[in-house]
PDB file of N, CA and C in Angstrom:
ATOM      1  N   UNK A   1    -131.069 -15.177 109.202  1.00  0.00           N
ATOM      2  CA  UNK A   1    -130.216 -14.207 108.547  1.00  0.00           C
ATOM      3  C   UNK A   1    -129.230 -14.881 107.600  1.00  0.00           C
ATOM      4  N   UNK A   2    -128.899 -16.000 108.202  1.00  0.00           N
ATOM      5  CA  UNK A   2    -127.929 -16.853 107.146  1.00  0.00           C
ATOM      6  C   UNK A   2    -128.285 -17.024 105.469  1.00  0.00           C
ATOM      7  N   UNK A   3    -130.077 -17.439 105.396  1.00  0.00           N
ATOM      8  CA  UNK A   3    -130.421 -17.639 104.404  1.00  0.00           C
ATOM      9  C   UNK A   3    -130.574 -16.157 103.543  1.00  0.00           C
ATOM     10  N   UNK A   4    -130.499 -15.042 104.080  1.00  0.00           N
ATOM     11  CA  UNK A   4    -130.779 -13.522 103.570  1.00  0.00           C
ATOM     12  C   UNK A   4    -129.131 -13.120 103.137  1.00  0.00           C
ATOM     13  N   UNK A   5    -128.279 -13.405 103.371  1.00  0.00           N
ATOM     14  CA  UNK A   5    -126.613 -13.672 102.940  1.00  0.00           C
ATOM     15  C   UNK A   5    -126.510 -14.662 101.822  1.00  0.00           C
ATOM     16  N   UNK A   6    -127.577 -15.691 102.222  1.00  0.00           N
ATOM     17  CA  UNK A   6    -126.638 -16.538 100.904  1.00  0.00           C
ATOM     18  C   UNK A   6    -127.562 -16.139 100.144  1.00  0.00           C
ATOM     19  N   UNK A   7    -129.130 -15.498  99.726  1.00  0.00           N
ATOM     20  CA  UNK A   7    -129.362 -14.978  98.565  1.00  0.00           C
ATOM     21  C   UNK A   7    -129.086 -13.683  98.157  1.00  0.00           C
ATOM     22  N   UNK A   8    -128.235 -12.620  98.897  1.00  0.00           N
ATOM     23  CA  UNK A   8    -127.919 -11.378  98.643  1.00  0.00           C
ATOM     24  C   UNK A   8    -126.211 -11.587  97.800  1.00  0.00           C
ATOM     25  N   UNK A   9    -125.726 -12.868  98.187  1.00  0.00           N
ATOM     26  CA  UNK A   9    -123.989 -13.450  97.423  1.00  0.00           C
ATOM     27  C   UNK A   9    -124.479 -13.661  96.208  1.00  0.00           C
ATOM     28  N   UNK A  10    -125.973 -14.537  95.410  1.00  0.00           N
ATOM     29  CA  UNK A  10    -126.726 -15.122  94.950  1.00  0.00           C
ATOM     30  C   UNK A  10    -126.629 -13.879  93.622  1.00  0.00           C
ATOM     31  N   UNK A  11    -127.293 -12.959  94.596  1.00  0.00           N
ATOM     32  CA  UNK A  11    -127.503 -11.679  93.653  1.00  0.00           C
ATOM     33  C   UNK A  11    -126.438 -10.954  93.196  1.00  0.00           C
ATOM     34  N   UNK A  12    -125.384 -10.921  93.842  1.00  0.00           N
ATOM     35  CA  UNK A  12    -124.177 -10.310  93.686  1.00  0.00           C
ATOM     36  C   UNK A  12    -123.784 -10.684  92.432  1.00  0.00           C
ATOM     37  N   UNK A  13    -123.523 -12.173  92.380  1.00  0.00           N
ATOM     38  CA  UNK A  13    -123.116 -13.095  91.276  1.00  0.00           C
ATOM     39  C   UNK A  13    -123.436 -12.675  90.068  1.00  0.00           C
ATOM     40  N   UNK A  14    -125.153 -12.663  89.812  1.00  0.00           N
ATOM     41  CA  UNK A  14    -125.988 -12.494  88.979  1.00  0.00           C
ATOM     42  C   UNK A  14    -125.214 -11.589  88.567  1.00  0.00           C
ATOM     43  N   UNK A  15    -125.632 -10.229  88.963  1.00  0.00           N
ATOM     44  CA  UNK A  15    -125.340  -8.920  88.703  1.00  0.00           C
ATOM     45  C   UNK A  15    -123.982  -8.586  88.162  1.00  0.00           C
ATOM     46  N   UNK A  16    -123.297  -9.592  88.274  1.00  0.00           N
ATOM     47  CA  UNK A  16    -121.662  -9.564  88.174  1.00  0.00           C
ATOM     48  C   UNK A  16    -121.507 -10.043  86.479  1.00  0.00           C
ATOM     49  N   UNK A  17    -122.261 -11.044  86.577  1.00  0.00           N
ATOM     50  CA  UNK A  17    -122.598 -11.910  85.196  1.00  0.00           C
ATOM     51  C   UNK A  17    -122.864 -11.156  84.391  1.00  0.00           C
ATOM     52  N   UNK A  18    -124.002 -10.410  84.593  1.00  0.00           N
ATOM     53  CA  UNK A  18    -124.688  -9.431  82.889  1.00  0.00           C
ATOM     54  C   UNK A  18    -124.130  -8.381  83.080  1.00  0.00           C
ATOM     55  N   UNK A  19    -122.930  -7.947  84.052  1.00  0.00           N
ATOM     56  CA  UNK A  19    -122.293  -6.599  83.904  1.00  0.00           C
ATOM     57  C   UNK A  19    -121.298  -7.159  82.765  1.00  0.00           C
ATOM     58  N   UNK A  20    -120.681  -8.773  82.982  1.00  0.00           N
ATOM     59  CA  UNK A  20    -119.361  -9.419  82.229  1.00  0.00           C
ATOM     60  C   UNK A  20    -120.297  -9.079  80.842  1.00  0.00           C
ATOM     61  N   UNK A  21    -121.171 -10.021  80.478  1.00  0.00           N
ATOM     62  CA  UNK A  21    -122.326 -10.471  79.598  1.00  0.00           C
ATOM     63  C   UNK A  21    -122.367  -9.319  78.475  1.00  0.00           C
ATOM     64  N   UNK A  22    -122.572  -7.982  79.058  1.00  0.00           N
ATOM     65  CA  UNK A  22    -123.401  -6.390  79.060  1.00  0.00           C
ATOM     66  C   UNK A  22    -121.689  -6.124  78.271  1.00  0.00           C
ATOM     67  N   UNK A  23    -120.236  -6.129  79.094  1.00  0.00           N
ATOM     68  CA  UNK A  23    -119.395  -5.676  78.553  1.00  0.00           C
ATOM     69  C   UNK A  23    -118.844  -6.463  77.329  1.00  0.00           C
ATOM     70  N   UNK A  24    -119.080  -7.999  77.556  1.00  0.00           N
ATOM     71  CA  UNK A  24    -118.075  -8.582  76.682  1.00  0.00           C
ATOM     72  C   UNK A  24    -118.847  -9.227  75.208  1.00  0.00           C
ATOM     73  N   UNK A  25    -120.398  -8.479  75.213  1.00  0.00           N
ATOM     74  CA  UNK A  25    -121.216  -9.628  74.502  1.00  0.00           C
ATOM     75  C   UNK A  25    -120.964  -9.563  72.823  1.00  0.00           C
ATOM     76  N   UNK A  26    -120.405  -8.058  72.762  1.00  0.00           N
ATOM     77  CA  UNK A  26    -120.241  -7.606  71.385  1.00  0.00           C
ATOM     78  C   UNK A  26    -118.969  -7.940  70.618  1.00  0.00           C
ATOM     79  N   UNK A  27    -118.252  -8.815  71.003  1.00  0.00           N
ATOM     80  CA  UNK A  27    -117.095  -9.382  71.169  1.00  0.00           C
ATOM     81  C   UNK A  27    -116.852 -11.094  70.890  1.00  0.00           C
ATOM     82  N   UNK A  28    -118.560 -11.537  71.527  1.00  0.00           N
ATOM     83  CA  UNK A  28    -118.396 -12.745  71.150  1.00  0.00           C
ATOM     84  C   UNK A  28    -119.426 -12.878  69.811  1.00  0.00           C
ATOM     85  N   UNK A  29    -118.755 -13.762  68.557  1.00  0.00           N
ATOM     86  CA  UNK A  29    -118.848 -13.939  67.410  1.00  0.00           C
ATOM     87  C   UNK A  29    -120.147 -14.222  67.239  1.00  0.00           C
ATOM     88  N   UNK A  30    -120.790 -15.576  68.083  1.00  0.00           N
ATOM     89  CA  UNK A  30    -121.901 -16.140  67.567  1.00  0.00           C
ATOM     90  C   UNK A  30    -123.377 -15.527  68.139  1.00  0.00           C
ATOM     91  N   UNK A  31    -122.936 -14.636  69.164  1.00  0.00           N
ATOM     92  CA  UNK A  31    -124.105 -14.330  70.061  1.00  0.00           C
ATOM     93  C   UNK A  31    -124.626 -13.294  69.305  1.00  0.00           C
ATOM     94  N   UNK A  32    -126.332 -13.857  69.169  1.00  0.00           N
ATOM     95  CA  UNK A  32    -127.060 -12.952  68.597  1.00  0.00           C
ATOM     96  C   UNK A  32    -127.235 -13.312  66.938  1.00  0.00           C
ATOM     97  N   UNK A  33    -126.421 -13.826  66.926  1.00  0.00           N
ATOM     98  CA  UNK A  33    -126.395 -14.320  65.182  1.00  0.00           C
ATOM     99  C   UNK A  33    -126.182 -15.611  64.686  1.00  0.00           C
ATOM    100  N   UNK A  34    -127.361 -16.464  65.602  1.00  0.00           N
ATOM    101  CA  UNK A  34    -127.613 -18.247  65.290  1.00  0.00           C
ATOM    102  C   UNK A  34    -128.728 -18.027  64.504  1.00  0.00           C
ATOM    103  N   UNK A  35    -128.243 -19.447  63.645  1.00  0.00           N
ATOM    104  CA  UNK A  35    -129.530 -19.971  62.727  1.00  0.00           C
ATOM    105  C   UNK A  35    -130.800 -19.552  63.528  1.00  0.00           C
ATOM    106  N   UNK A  36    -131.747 -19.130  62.948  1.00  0.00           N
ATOM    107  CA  UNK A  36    -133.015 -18.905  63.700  1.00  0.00           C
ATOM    108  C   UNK A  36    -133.328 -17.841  64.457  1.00  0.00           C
ATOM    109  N   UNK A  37    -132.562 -17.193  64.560  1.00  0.00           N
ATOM    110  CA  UNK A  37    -132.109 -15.533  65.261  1.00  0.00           C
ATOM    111  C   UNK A  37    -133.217 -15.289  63.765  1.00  0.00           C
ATOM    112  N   UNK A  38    -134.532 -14.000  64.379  1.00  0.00           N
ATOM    113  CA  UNK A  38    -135.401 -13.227  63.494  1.00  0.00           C
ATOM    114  C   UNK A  38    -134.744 -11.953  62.924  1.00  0.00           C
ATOM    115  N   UNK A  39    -133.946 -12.018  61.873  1.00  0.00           N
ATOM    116  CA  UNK A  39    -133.690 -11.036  61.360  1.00  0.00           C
ATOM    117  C   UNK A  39    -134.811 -10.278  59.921  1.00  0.00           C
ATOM    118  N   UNK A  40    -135.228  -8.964  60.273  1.00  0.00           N
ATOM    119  CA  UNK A  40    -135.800  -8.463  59.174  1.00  0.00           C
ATOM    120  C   UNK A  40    -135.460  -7.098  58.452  1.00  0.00           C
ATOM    121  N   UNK A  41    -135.059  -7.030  57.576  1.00  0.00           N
ATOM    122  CA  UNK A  41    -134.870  -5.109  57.161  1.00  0.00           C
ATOM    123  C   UNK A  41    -135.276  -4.960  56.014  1.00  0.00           C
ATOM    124  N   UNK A  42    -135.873  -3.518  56.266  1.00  0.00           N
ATOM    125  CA  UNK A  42    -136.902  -3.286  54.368  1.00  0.00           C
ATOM    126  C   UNK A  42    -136.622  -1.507  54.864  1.00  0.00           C
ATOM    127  N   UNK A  43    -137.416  -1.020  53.852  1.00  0.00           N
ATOM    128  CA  UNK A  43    -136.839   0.180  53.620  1.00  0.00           C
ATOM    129  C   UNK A  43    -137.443   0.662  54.851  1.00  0.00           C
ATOM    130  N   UNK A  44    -136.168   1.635  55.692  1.00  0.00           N
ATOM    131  CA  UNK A  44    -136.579   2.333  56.600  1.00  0.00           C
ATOM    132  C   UNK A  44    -137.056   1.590  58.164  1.00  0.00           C
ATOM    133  N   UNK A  45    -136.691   0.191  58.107  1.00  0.00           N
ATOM    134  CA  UNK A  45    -136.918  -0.240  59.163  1.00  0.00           C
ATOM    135  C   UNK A  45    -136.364  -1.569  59.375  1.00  0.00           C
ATOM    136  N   UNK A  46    -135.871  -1.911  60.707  1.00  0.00           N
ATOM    137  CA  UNK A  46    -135.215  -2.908  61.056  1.00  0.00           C
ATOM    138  C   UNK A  46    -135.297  -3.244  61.949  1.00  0.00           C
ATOM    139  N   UNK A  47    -136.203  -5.145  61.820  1.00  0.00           N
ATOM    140  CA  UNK A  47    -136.508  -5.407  62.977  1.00  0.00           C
ATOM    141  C   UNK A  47    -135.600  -6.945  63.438  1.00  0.00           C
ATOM    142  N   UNK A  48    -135.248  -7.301  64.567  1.00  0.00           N
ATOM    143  CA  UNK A  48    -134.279  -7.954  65.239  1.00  0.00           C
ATOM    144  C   UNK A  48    -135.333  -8.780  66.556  1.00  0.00           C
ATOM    145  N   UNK A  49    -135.107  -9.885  66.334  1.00  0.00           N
ATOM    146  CA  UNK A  49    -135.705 -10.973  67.303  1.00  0.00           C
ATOM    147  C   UNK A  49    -134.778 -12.050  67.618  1.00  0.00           C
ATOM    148  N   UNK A  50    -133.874 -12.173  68.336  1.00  0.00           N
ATOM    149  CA  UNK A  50    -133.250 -13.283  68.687  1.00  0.00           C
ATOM    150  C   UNK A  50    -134.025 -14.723  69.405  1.00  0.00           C
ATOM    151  N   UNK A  51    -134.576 -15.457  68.840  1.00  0.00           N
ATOM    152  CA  UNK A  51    -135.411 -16.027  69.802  1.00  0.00           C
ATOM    153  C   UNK A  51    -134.240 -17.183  69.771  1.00  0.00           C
ATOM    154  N   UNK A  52    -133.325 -17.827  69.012  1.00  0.00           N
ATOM    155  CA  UNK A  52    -132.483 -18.405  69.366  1.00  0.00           C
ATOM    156  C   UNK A  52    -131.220 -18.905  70.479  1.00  0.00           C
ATOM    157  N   UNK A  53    -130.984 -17.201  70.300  1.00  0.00           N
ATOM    158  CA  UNK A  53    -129.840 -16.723  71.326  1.00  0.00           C
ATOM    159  C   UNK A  53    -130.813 -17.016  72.759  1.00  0.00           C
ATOM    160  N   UNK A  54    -131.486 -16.541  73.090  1.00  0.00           N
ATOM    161  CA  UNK A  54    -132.652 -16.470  73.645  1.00  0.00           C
ATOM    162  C   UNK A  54    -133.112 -17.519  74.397  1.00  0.00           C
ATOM    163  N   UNK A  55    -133.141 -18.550  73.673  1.00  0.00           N
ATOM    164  CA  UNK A  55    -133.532 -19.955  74.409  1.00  0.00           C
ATOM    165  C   UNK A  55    -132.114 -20.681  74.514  1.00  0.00           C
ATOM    166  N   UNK A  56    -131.122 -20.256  74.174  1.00  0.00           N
ATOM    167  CA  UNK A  56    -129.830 -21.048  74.617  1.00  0.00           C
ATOM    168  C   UNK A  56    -129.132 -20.245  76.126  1.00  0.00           C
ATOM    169  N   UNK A  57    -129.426 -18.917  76.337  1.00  0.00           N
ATOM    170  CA  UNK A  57    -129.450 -18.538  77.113  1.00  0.00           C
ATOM    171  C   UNK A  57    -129.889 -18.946  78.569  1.00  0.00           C
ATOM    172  N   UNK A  58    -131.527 -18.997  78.360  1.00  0.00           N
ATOM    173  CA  UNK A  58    -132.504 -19.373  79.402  1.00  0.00           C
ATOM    174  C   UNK A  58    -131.989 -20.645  79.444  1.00  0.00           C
ATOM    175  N   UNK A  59    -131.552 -21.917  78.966  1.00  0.00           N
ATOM    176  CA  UNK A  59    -131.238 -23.344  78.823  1.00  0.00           C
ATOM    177  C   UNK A  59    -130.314 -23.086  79.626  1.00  0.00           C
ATOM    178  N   UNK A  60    -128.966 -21.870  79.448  1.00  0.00           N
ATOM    179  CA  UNK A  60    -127.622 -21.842  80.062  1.00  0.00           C
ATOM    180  C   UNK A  60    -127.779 -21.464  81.881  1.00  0.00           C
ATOM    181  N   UNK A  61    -128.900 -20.697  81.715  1.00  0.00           N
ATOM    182  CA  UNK A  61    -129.218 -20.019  83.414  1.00  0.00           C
ATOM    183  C   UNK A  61    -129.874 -20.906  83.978  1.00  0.00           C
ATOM    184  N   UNK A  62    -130.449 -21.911  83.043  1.00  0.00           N
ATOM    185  CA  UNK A  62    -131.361 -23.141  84.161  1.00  0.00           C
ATOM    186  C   UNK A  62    -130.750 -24.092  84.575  1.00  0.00           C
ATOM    187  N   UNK A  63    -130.005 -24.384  83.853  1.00  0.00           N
ATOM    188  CA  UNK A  63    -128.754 -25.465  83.996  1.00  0.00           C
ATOM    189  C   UNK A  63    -128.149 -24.682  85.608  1.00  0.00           C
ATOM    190  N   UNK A  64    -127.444 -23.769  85.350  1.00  0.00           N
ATOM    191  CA  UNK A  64    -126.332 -23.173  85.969  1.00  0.00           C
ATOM    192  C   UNK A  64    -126.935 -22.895  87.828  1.00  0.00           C
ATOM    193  N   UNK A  65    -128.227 -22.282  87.500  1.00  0.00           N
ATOM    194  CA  UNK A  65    -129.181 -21.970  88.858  1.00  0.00           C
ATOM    195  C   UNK A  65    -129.452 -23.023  89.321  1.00  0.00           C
ATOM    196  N   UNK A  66    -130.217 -24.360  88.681  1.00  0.00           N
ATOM    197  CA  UNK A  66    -130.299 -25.472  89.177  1.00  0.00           C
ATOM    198  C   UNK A  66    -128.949 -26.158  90.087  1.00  0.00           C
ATOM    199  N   UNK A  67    -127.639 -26.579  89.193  1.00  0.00           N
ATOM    200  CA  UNK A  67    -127.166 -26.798  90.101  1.00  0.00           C
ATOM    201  C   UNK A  67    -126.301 -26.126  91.432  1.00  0.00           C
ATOM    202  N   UNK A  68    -126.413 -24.441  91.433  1.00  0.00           N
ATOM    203  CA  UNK A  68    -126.116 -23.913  92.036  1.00  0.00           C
ATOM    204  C   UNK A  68    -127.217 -23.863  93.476  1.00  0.00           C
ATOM    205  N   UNK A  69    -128.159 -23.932  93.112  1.00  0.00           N
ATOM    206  CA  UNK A  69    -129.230 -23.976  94.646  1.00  0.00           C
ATOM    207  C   UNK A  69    -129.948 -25.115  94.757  1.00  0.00           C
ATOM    208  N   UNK A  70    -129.211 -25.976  93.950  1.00  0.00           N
ATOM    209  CA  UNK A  70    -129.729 -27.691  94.827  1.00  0.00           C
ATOM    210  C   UNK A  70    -129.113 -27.980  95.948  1.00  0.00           C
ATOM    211  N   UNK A  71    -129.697 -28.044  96.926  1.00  0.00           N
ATOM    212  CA  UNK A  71    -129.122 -28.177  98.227  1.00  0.00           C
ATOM    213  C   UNK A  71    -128.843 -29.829  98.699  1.00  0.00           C
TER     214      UNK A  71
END
């Protein structure tokens, strides 16, 4: 049961994160709009690919998860 607590705190965290993430993201300057972020617009349509933001992200959660559940 111990180990079903420390991944349900685990999740808590998470969830806590992309609620901060979710409220504060439009706020921060660079997110979403790095070199290499897919921006496209032509008449009548606009398409948006962050693959930048994207992989600095996933880099930031692997880092962060890694040393959080190295035991």
């Amino acid at each position: 049961m111990e180990s079903l607590g420390k991944i349900l705190i685990l999740f808590g965290v998470i969830i806590a994160v992309v609620g901060l993430l979710l409220t504060f993201a439009p706020k921060i300057p660079f997110l979403g709009r790095l070199p290499g972020d897919i921006y496209v617009e032509r008449k009548g349509m606009v398409f948006y690919f962050p693959i930048v933001t994207s992989l600095i992200i996933s880099l930031i959660l692997t880092v962060v998860l890694n040393i959080l559940l190295r035991r």
